[in-house]
Protein backbone atom coordinates (compact mmCIF):
# COMPACT_ATOMS: atom_id res chain seq x y z
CA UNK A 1 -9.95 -24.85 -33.14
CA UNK A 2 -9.40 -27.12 -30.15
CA UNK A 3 -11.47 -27.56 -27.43
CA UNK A 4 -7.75 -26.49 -25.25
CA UNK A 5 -7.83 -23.36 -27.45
CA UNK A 6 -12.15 -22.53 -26.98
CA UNK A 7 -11.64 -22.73 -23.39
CA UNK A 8 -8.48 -20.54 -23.32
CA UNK A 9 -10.05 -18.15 -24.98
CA UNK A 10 -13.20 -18.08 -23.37
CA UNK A 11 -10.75 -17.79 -19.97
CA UNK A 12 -9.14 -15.02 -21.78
CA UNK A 13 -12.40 -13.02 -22.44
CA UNK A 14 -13.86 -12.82 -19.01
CA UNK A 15 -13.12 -9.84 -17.58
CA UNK A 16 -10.97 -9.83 -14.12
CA UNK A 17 -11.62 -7.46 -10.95
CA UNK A 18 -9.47 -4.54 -10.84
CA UNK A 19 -7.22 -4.45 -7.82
CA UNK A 20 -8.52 -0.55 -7.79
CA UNK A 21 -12.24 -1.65 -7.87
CA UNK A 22 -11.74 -3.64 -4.76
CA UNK A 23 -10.04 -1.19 -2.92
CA UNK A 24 -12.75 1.68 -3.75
CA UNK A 25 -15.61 -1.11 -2.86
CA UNK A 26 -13.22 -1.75 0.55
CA UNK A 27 -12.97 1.95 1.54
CA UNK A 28 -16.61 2.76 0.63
CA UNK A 29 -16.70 0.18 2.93
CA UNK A 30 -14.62 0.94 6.05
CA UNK A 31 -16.05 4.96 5.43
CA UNK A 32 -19.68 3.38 6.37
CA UNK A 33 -18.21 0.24 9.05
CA UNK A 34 -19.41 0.84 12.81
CA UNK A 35 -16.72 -0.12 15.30
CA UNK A 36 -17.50 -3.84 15.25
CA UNK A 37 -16.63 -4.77 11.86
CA UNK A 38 -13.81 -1.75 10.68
CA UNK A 39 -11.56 -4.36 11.65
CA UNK A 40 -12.37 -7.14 9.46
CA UNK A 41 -12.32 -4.56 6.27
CA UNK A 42 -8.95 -3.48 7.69
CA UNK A 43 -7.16 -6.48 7.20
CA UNK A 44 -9.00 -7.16 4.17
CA UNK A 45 -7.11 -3.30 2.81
CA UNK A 46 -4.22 -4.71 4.01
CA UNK A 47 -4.59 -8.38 2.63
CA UNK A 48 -4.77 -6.50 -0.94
CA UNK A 49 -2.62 -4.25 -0.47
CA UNK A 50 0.11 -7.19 0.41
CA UNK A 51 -0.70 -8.40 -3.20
CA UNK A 52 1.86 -7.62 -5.74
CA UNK A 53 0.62 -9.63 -8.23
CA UNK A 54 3.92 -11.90 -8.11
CA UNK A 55 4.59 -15.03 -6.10
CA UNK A 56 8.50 -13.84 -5.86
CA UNK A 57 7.85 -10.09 -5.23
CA UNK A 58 4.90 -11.50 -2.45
CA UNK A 59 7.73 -13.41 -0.71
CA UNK A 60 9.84 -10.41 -0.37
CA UNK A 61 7.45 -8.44 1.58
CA UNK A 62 7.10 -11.55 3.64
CA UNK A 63 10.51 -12.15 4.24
CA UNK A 64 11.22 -8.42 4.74
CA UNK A 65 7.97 -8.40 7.63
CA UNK A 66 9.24 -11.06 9.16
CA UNK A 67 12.37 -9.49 9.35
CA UNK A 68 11.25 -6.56 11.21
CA UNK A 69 9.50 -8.83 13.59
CA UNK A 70 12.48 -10.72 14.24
CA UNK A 71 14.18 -7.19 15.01
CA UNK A 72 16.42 -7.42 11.77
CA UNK A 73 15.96 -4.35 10.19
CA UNK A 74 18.69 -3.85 8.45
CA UNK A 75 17.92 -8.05 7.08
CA UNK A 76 14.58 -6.59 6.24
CA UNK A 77 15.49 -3.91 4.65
CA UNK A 78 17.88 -5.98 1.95
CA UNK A 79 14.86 -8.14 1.40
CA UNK A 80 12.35 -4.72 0.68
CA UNK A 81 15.36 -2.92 -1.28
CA UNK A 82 15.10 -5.89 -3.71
CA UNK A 83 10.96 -5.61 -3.66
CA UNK A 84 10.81 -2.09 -4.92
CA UNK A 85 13.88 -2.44 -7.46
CA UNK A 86 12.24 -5.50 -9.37
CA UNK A 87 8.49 -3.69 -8.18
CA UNK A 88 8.83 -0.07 -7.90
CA UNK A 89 4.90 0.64 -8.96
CA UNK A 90 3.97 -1.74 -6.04
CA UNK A 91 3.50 0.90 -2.67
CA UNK A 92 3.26 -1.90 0.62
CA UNK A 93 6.73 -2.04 -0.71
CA UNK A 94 7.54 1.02 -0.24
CA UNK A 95 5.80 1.75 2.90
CA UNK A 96 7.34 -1.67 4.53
CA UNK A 97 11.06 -0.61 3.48
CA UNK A 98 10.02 2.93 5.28
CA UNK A 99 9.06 0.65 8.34
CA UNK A 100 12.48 -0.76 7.76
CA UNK A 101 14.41 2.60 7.91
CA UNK A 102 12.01 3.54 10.67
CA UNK A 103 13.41 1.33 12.75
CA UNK A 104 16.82 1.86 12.29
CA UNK A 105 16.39 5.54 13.20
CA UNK A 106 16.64 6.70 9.42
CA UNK A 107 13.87 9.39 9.36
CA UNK A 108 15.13 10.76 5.81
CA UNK A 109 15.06 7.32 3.66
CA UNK A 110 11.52 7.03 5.57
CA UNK A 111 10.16 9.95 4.60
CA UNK A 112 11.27 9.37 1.08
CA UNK A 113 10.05 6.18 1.15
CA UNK A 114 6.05 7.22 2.54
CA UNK A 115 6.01 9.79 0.36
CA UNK A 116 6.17 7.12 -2.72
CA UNK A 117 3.58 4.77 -0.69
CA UNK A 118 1.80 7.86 -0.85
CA UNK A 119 2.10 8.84 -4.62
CA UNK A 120 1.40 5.15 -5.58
CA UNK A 121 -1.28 4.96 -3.16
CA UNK A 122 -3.15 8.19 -1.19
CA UNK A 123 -5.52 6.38 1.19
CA UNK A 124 -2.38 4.51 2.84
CA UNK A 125 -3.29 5.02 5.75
CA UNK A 126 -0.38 3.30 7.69
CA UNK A 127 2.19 5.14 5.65
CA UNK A 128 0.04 8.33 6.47
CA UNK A 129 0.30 7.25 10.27
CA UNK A 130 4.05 6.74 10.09
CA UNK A 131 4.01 10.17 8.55
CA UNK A 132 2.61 11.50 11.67
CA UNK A 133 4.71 9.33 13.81
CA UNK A 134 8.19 10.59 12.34
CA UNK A 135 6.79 14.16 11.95
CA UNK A 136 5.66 14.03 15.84
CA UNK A 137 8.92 12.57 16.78
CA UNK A 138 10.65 15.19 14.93
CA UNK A 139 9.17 18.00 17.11
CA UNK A 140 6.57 18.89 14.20
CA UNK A 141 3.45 18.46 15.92
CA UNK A 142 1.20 20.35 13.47
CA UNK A 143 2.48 18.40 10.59
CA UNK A 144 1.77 15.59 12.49
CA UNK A 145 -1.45 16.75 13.73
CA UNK A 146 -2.64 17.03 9.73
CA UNK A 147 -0.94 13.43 8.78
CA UNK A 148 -3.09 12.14 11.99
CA UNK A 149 -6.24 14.07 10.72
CA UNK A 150 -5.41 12.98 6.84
CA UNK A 151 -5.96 9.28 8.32
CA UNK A 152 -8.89 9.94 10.18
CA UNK A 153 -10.48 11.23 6.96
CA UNK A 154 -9.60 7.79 4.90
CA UNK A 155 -10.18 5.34 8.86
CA UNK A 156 -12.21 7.20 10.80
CA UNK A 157 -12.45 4.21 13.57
CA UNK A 158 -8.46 3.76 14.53
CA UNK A 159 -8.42 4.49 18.53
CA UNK A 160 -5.13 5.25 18.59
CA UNK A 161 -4.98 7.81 15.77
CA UNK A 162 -7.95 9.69 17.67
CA UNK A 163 -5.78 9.19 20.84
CA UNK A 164 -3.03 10.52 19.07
CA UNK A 165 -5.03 13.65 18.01
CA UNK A 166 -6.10 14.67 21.58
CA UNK A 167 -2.86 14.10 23.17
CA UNK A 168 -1.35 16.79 20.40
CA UNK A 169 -4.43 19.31 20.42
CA UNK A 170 -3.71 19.04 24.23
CA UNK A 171 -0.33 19.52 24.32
CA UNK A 172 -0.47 22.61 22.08
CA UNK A 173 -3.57 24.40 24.05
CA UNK A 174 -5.46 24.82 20.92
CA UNK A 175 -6.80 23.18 17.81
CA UNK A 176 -4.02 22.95 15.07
């Protein structure tokens, strides 16, 4: 055997991270964060969940985000459709193309698509914020009062979530 071939297979045996072990480490993680550093683990949640695991499928997303930002969504949403038909087990794609429809006032493809962001992944907790967004902008304020609640649960240090939760108990008179 070659030397080429020992060090392959040496490569070969050592055993990777799981994407899954990272994100459990990175929630155990923003569960016990103080509200100087849940910010840093955030993005880091939201660096892996950007992570396809393919160079082409990456530079969908991308292209698709910076879509949206340019105010494209219906550019954006080409670029996403594409992500989740050659990746449909990867869920930022998902929850980005629900961004997407969110935008252009498509509530139903939305809520389709966060409910597969949600399947794929449970603790996504921006597609369990733009849950409560639609829901609350559909008049449903308990069912957005529970998606707002589900996300405090997983990020217990987003201000505008908790915001979001008093301005509903308020406006109701009574804890939903």
């Amino acid at each position: 055997m070659s030397i080429r071939a020992l060090i392959l297979a040496a490569l070969l045996a050592l055993p990777l991270p799981a994407l899954g072990d990272t994100l459990d480490d990175l929630f155990a993680a923003l569960a016990a964060s103080d509200d100087t550093s849940w910010e840093v683990i955030e993005n880091d949640i939201w660096r892996e969940w950007s992570q396809s695991g393919s160079p082409a499928m990456d530079l969908l997303l991308e292209r698709g985000r910076a879509a949206m930002n340019d105010e494209e969504p219906a550019l954006a949403l080409e670029h996403l459709t594409a992500l989740i038909d050659h990746a449909p087990g990867f869920a930022e794609g998902w929850n980005a193309r629900a961004t997407a429809f969110f935008q252009l006032g498509q509530y139903g493809p939305a809520l389709a698509d966060l409910h597969r962001t949600l399947t794929l992944e449970p603790r996504h907790f921006g597609a369990l914020s733009g849950l409560a967004l639609i829901l609350e902008e559909m008049g449903d304020a308990a069912g957005a009062l529970a998606a707002y609640r589900a996300v405090v649960s997983i990020h217990p240090h987003q201000p505008h979530i908790k915001e979001a939760i008093a301005r509903l108990d308020a406006a109701t008179g009574k804890d939903i």
